[in-house]
N, C-alpha and C. Protein backbone atom coordinates (compact mmCIF):
# COMPACT_ATOMS: atom_id res chain seq x y z
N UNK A 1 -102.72 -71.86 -27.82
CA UNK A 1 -102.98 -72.01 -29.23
C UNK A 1 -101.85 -72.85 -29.85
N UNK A 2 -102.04 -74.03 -30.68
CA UNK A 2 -101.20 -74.91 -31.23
C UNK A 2 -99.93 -73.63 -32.19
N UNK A 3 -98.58 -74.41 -31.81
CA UNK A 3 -98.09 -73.62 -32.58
C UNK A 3 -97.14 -74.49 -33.27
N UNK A 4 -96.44 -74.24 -34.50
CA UNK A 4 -95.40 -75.09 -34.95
C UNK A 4 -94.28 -74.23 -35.20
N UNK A 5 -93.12 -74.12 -34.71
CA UNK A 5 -92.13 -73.72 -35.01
C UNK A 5 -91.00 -74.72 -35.35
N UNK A 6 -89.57 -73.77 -36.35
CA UNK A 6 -88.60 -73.92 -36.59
C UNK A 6 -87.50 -73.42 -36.07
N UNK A 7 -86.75 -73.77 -35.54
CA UNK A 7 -85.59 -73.27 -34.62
C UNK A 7 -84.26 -73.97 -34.79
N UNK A 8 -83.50 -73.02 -34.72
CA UNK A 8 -81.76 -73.20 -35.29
C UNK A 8 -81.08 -72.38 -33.84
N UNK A 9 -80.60 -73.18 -32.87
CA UNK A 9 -80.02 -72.44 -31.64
C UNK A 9 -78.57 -73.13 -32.06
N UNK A 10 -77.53 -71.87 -32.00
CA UNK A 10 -76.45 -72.39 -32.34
C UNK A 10 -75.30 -71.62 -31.51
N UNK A 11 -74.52 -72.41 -30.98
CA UNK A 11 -73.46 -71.31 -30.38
C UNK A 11 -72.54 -70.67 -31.45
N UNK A 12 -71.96 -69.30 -30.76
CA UNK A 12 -71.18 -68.70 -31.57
C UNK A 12 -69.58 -68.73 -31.05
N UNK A 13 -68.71 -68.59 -31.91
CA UNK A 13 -67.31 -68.43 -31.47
C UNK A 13 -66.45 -69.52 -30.57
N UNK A 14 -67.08 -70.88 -30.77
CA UNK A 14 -66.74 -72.38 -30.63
C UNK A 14 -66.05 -72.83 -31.15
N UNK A 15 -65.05 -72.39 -32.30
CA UNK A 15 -64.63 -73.06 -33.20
C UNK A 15 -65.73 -73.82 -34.34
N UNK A 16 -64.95 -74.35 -35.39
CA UNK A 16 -65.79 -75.46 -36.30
C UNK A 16 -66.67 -75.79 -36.16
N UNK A 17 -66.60 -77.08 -35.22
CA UNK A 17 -67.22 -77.77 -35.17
C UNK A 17 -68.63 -77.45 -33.82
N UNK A 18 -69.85 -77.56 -34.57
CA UNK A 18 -70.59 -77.60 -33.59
C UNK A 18 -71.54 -78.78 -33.08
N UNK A 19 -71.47 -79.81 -33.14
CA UNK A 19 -72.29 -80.92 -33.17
C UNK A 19 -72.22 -80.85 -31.47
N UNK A 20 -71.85 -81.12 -30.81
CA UNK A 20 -71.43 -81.10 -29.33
C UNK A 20 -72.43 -80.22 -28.97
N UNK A 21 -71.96 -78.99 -28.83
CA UNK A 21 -73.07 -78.00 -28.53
C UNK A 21 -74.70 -78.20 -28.98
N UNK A 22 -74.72 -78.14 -30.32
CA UNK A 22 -75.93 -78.85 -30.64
C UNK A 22 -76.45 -79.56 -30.27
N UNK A 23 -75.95 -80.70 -30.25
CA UNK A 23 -76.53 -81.88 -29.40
C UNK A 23 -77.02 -81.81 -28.02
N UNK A 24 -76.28 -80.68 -27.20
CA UNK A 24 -77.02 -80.57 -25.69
C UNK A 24 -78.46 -79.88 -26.14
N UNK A 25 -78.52 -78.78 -26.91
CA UNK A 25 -80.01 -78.14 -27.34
C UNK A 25 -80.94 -79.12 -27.77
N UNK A 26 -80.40 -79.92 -28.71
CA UNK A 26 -81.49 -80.92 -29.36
C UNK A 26 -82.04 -81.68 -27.95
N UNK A 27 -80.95 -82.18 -27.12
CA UNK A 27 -81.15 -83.14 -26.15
C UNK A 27 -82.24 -82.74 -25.02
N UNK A 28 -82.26 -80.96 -24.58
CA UNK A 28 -83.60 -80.77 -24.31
C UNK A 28 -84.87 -80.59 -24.76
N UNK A 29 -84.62 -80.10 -26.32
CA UNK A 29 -85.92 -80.53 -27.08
C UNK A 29 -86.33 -82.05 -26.83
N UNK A 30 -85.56 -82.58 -27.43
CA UNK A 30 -86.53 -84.04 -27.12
C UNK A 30 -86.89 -84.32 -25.66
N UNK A 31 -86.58 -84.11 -24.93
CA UNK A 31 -86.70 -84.11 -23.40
C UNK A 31 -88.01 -83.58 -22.54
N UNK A 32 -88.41 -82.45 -24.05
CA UNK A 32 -89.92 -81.54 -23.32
C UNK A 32 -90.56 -82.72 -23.35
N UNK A 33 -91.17 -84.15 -23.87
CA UNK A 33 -92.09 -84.46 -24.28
C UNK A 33 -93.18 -83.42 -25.26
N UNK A 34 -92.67 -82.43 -26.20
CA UNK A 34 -93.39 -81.89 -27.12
C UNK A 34 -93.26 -82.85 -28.29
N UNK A 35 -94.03 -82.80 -29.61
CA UNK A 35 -93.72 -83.24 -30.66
C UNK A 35 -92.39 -82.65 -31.33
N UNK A 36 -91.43 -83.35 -32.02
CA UNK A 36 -90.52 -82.84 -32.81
C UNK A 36 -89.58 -83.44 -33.47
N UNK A 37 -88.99 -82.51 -34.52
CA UNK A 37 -88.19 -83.35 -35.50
C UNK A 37 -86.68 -82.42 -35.92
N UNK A 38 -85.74 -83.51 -36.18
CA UNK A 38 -84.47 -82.05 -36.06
C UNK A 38 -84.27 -82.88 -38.04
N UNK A 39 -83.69 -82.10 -38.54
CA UNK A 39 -83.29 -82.06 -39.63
C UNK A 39 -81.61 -81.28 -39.44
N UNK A 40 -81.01 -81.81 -40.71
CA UNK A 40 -79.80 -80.71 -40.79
C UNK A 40 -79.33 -79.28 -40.04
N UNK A 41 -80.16 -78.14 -40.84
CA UNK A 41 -80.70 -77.20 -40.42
C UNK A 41 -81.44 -76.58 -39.32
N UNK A 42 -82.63 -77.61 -38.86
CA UNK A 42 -83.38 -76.44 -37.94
C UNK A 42 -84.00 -77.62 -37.12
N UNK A 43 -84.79 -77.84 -35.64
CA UNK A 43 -85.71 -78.90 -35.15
C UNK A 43 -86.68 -78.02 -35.41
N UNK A 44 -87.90 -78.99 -35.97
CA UNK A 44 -89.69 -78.77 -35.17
C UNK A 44 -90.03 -78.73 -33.99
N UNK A 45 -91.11 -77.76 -33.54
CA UNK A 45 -92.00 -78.64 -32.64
C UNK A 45 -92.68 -78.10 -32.54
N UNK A 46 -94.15 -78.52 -31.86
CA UNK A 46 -95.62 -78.49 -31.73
C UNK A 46 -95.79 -78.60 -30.87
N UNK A 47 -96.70 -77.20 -30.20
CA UNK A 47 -97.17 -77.33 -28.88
C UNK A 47 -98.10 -76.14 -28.92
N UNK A 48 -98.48 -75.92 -27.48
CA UNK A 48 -98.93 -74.99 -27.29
C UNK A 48 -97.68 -73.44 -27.19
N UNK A 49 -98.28 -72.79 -27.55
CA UNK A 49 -97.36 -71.15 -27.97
C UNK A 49 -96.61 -71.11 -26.55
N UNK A 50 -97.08 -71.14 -25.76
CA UNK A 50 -95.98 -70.73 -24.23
C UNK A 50 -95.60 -72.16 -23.82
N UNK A 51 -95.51 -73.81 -23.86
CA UNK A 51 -95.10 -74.36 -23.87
C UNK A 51 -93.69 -74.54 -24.95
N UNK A 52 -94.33 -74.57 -26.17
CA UNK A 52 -93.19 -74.27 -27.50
C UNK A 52 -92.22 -73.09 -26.99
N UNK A 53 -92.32 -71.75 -26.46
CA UNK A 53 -91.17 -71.16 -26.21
C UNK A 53 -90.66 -71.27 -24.96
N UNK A 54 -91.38 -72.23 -24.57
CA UNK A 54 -90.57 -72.15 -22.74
C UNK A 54 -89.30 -73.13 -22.91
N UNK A 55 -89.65 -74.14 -23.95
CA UNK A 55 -88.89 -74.99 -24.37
C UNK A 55 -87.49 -74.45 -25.53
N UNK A 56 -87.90 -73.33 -26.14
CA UNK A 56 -86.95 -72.83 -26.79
C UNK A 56 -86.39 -71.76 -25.65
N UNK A 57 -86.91 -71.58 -24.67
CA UNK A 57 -86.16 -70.88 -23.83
C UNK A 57 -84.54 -71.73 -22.89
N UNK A 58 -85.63 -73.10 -22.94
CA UNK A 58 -84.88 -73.89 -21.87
C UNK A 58 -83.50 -74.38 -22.51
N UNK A 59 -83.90 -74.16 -23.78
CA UNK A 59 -82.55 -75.03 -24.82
C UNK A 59 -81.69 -73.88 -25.24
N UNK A 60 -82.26 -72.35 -25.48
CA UNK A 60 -81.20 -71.73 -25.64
C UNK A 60 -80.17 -71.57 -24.45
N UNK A 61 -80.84 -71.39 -23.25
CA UNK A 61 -79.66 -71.37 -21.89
C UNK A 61 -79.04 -72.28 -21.79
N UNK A 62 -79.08 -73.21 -22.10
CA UNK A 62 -78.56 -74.54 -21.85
C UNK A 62 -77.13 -74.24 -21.67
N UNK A 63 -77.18 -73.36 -23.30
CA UNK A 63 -75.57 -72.90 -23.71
C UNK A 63 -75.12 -71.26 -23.40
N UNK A 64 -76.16 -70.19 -23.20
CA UNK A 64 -75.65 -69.23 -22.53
C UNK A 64 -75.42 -68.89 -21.33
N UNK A 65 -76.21 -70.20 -20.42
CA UNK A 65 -76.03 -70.26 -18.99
C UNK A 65 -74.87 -70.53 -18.47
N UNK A 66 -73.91 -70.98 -19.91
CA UNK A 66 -72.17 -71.45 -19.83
C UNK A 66 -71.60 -70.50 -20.13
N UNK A 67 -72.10 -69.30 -20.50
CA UNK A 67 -71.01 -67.71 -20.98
C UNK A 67 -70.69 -68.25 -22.77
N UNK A 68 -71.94 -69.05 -23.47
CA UNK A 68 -71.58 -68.88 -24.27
C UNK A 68 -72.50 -67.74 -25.57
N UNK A 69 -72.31 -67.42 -26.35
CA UNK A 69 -72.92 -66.78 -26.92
C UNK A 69 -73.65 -67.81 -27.81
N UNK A 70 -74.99 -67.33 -27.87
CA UNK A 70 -75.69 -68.19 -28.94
C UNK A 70 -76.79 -67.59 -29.70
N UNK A 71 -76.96 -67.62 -31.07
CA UNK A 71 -77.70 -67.26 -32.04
C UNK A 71 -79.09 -67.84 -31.85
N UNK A 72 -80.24 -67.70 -32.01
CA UNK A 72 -81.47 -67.93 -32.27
C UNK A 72 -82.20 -67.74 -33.53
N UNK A 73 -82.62 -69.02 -34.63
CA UNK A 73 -83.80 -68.43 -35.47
C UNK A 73 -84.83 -68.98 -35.46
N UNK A 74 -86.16 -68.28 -35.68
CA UNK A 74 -87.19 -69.12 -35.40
C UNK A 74 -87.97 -68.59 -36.15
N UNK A 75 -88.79 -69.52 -36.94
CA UNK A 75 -89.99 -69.32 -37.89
C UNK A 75 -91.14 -70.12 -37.13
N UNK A 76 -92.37 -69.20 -36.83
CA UNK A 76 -93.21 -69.46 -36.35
C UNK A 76 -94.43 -70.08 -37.31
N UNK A 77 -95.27 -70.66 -37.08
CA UNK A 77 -96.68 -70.98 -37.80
C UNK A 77 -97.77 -71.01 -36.58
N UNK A 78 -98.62 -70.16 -36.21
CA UNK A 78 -99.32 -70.10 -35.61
C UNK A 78 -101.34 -70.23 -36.26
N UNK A 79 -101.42 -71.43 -36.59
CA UNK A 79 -102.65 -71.84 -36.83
C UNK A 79 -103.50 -72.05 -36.79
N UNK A 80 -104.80 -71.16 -35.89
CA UNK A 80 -106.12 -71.81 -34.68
C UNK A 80 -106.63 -72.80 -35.92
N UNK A 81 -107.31 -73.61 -34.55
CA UNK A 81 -108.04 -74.54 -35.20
C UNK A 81 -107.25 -75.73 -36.07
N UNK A 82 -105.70 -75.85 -35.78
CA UNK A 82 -105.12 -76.76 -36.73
C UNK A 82 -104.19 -77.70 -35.32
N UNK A 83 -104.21 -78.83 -35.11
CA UNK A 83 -103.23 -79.70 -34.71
C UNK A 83 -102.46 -80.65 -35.47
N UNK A 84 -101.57 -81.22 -34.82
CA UNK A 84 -100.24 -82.16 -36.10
C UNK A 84 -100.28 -81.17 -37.32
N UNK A 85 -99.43 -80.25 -36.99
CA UNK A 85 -99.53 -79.74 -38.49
C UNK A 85 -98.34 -80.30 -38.82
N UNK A 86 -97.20 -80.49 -37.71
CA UNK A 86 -95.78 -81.08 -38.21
C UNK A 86 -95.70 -81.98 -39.43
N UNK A 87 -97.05 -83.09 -39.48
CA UNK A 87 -96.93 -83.96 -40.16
C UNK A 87 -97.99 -83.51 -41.02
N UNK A 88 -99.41 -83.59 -40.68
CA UNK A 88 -100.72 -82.63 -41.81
C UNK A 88 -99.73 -82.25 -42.95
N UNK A 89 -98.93 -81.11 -42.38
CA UNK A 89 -99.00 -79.77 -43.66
C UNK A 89 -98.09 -80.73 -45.04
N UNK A 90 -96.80 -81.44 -44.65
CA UNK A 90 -96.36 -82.29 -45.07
C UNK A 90 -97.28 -83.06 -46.31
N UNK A 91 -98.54 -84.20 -45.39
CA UNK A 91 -99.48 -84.56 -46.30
C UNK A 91 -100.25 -84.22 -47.15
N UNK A 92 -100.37 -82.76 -46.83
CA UNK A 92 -101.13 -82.18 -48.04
C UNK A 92 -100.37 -81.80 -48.84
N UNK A 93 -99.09 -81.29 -48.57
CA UNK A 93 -97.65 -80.86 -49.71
C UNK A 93 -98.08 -82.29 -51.16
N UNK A 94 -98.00 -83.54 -50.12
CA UNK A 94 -97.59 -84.78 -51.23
C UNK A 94 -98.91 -84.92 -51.48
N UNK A 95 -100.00 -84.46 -50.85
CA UNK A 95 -101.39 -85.12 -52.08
C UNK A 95 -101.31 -83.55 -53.14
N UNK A 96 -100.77 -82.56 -52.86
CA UNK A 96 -101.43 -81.52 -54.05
C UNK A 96 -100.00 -82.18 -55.21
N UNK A 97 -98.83 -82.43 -54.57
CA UNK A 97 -97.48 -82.77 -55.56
C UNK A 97 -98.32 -84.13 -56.47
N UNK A 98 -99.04 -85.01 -56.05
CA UNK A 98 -99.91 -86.25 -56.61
C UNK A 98 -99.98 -86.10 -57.98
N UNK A 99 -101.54 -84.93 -56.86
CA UNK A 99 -102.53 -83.94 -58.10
C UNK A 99 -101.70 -83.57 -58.96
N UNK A 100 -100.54 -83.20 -58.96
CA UNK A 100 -99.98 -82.26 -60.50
C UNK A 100 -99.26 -83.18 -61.56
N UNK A 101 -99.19 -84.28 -60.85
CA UNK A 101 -97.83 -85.39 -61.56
C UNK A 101 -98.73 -85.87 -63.02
């Protein structure tokens, strides 16, 4: 079943700066060939429900498979009957924002 999630995998007790770390997680997200998008805060992606977490599986070890500790959040959208919602839900945000202007 298509799913779209939001996910924030972050190590803990690294010091400051985390871009480094981050960057290896992001680097297997983009790597599934799933759809996705990273923002500030959190990446997308779209897939099927056990594809989408095998992939959030693969990216959280990335960094606890190193003894590091790492946080997980994830907001799910689980939608039958809906694909591209990454981008869809988006387009309908800006045609109802249109409608009100």
């Amino acid at each position: 079943m298509n799913t779209l999630i939001a996910v924030s995998i972050a190590p803990v007790g690294v010091g400051e700066e985390l871009a480094s770390h981050v960057g290896e997680v992001v680097k297997v997200i983009r790597e599934s060939g799933l759809p996705n998008k990273t923002s500030s805060m959190f990446t997308e992606i779209e897939g099927d429900w056990d594809e989408v977490m095998a992939v959030v599986k693969r990216a959280t070890f990335v960094l606890a498979e190193r003894g590091i500790r790492t946080e997980v959040l994830l907001k799910a959208d689980i939608r039958p009957g809906f694909e591209n919602m990454m981008s869809e839900k988006l387009e309908r945000l800006n045609a109802a924002m249109g409608a009100q202007q």
